[in-house]
N, C-alpha and C. Protein backbone atom coordinates (compact mmCIF):
# COMPACT_ATOMS: atom_id res chain seq x y z
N UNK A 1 18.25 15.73 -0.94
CA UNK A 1 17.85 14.39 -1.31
C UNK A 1 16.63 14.47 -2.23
N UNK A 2 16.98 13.71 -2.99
CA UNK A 2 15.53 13.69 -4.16
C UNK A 2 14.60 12.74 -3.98
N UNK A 3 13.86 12.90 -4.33
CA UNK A 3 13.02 11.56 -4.78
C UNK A 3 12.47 10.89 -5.96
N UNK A 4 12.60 9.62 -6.19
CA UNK A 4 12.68 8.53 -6.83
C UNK A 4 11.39 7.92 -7.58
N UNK A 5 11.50 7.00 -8.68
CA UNK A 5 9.78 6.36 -8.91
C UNK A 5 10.12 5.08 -7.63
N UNK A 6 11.03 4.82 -7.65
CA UNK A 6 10.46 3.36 -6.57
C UNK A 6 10.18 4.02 -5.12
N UNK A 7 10.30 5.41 -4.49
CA UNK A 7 10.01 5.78 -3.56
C UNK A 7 8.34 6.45 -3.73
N UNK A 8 7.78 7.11 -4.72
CA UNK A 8 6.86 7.45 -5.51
C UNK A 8 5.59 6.41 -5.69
N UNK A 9 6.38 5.33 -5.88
CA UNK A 9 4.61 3.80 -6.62
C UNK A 9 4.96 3.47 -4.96
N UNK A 10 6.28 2.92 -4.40
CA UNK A 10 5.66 2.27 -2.86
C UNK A 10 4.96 3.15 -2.31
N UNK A 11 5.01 4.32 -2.23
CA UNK A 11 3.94 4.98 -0.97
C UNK A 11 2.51 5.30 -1.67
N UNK A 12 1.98 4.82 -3.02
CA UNK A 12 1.28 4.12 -3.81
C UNK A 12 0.52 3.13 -3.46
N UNK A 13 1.58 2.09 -3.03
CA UNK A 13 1.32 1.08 -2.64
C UNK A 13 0.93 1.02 -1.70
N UNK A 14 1.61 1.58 -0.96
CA UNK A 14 1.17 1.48 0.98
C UNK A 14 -0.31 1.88 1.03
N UNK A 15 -0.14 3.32 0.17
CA UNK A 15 -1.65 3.69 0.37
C UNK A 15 -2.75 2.55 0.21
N UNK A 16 -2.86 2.64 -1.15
CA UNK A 16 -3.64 1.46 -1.62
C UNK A 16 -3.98 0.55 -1.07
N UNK A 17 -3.04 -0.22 -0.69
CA UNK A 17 -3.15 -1.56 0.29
C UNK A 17 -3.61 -1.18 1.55
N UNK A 18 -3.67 -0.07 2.23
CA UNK A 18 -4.41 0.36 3.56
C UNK A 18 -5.87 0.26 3.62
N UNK A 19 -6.10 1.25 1.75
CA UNK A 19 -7.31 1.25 1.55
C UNK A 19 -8.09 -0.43 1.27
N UNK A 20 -7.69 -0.97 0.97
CA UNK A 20 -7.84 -2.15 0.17
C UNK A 20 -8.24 -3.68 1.65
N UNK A 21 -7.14 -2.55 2.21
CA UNK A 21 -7.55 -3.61 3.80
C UNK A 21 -8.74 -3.14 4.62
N UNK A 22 -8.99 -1.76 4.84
CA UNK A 22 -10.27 -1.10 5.37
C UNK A 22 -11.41 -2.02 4.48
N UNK A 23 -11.39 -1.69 3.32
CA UNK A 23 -12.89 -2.05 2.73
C UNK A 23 -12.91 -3.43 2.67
N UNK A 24 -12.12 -4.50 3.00
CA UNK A 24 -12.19 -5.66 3.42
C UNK A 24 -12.69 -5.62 4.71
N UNK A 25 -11.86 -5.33 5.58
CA UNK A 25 -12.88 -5.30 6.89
C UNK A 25 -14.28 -4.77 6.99
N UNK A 26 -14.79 -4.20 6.49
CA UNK A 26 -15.72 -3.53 6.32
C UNK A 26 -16.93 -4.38 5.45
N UNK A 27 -16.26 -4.92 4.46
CA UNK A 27 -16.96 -6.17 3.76
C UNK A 27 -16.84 -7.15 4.70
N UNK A 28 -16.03 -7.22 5.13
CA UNK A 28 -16.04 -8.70 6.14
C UNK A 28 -15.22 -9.78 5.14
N UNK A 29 -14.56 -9.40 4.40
CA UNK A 29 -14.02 -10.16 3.25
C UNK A 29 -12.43 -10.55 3.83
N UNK A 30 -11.86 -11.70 4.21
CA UNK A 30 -10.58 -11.99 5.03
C UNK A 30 -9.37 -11.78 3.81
N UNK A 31 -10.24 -12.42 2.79
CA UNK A 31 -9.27 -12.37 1.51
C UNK A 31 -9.25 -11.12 0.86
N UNK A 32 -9.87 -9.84 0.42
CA UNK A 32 -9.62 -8.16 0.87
C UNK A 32 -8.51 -8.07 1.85
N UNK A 33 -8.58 -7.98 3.17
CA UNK A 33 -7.99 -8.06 3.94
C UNK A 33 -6.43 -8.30 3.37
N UNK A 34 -6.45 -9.62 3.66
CA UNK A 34 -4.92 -9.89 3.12
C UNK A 34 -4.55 -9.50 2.41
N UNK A 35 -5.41 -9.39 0.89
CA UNK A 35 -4.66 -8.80 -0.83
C UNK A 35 -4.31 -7.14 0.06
N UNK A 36 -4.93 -6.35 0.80
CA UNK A 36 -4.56 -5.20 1.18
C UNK A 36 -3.18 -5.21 1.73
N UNK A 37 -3.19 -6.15 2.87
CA UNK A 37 -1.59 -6.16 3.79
C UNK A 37 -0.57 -6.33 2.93
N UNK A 38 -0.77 -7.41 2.14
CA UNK A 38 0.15 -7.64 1.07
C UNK A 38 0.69 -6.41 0.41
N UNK A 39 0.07 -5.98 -0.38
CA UNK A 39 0.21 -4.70 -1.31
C UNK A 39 0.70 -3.81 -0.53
N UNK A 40 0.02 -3.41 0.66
CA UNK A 40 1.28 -2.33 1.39
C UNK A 40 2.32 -2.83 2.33
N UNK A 41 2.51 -4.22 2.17
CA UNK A 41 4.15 -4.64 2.63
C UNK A 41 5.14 -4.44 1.27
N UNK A 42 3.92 -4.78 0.51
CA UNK A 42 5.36 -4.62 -1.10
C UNK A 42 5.47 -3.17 -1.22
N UNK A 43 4.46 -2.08 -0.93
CA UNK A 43 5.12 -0.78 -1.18
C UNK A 43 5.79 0.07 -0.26
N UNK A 44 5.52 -0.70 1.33
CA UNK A 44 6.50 -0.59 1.83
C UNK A 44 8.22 -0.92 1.49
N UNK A 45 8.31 -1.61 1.21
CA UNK A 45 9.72 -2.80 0.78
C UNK A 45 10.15 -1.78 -1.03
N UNK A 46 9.09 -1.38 -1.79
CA UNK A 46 9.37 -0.58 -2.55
C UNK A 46 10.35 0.39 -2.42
N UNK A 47 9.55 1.43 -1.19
CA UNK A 47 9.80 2.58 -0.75
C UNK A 47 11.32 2.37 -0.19
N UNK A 48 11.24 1.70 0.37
CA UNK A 48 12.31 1.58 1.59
C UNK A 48 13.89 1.15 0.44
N UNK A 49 13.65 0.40 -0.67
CA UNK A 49 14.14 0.36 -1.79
C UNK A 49 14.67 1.84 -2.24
N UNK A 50 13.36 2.44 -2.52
CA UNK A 50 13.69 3.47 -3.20
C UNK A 50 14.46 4.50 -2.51
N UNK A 51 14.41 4.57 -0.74
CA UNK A 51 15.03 5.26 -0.16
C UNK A 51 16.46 4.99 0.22
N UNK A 52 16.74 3.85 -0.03
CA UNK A 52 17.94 3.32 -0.20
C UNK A 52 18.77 3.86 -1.00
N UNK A 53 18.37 3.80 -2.10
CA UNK A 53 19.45 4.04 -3.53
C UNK A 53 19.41 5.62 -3.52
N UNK A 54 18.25 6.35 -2.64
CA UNK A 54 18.50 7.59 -2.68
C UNK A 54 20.47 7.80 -1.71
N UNK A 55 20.17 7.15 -0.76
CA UNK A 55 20.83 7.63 0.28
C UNK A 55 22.25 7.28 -0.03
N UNK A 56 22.38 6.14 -0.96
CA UNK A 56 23.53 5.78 -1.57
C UNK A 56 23.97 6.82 -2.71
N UNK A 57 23.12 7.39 -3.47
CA UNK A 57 23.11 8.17 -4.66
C UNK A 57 23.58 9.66 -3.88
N UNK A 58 23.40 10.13 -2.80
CA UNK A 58 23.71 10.87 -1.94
C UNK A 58 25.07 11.43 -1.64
N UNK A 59 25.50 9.85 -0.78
CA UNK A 59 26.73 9.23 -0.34
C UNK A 59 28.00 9.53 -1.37
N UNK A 60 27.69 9.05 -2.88
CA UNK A 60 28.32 9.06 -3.24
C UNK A 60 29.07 10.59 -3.87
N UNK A 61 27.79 11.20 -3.99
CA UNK A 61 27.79 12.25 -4.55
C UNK A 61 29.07 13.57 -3.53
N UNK A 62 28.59 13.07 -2.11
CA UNK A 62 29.23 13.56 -1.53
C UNK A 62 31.12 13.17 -1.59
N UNK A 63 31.03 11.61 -1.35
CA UNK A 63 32.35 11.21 -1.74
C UNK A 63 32.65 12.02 -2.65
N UNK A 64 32.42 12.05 -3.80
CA UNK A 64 33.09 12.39 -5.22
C UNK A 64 33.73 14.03 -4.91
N UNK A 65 32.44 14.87 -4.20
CA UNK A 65 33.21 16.38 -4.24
C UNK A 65 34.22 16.17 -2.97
N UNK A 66 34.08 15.32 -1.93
CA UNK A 66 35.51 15.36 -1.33
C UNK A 66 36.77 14.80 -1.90
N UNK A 67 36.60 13.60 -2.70
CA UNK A 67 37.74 13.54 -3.84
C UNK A 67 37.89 14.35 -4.48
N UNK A 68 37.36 15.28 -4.74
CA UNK A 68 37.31 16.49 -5.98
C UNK A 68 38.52 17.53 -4.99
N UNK A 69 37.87 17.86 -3.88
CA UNK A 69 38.52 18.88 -2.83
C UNK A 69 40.13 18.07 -2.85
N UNK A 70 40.00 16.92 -2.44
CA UNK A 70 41.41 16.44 -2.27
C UNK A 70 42.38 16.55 -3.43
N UNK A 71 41.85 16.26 -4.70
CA UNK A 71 42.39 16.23 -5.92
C UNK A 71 43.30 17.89 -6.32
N UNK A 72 41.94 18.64 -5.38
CA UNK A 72 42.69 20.23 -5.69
C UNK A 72 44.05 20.53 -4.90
N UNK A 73 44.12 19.84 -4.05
CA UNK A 73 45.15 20.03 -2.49
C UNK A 73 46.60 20.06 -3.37
């Protein structure tokens, strides 16, 4: 299985937005806070994207050499 840019920027994202939520709390800033959660729900939802189309890109790949095997029969 490979990996992807939309699996690549979400865990980007996740990071980021973790960081982004710490130094809000830390500021005491509610609105930090949130812009953080936010940002690592979207690079969550990225990732999870990106791990998707891996697993399909996979799938298929596999289909194809068992059509391939059958094709030889």
């Amino acid at each position: 299985m490979g990996i992807n840019k939309d699996q690549v920027e979400g865990r980007v994202k996740e990071a980021a937005g973790k960081v982004q939520e710490g130094v809000g709390k830390a500021a005491g800033s509610h609105q930090q806070q949130a812009k953080g959660v936010a940002k690592e729900v979207a690079g969550t939802v990225q990732k999870n994207y990106g791990d998707a189309k891996e697993t399909i890109k996979d799938h298929a790949k596999d289909h194809a050499k068992d059509h391939a095997k059958d094709q030889q029969k």
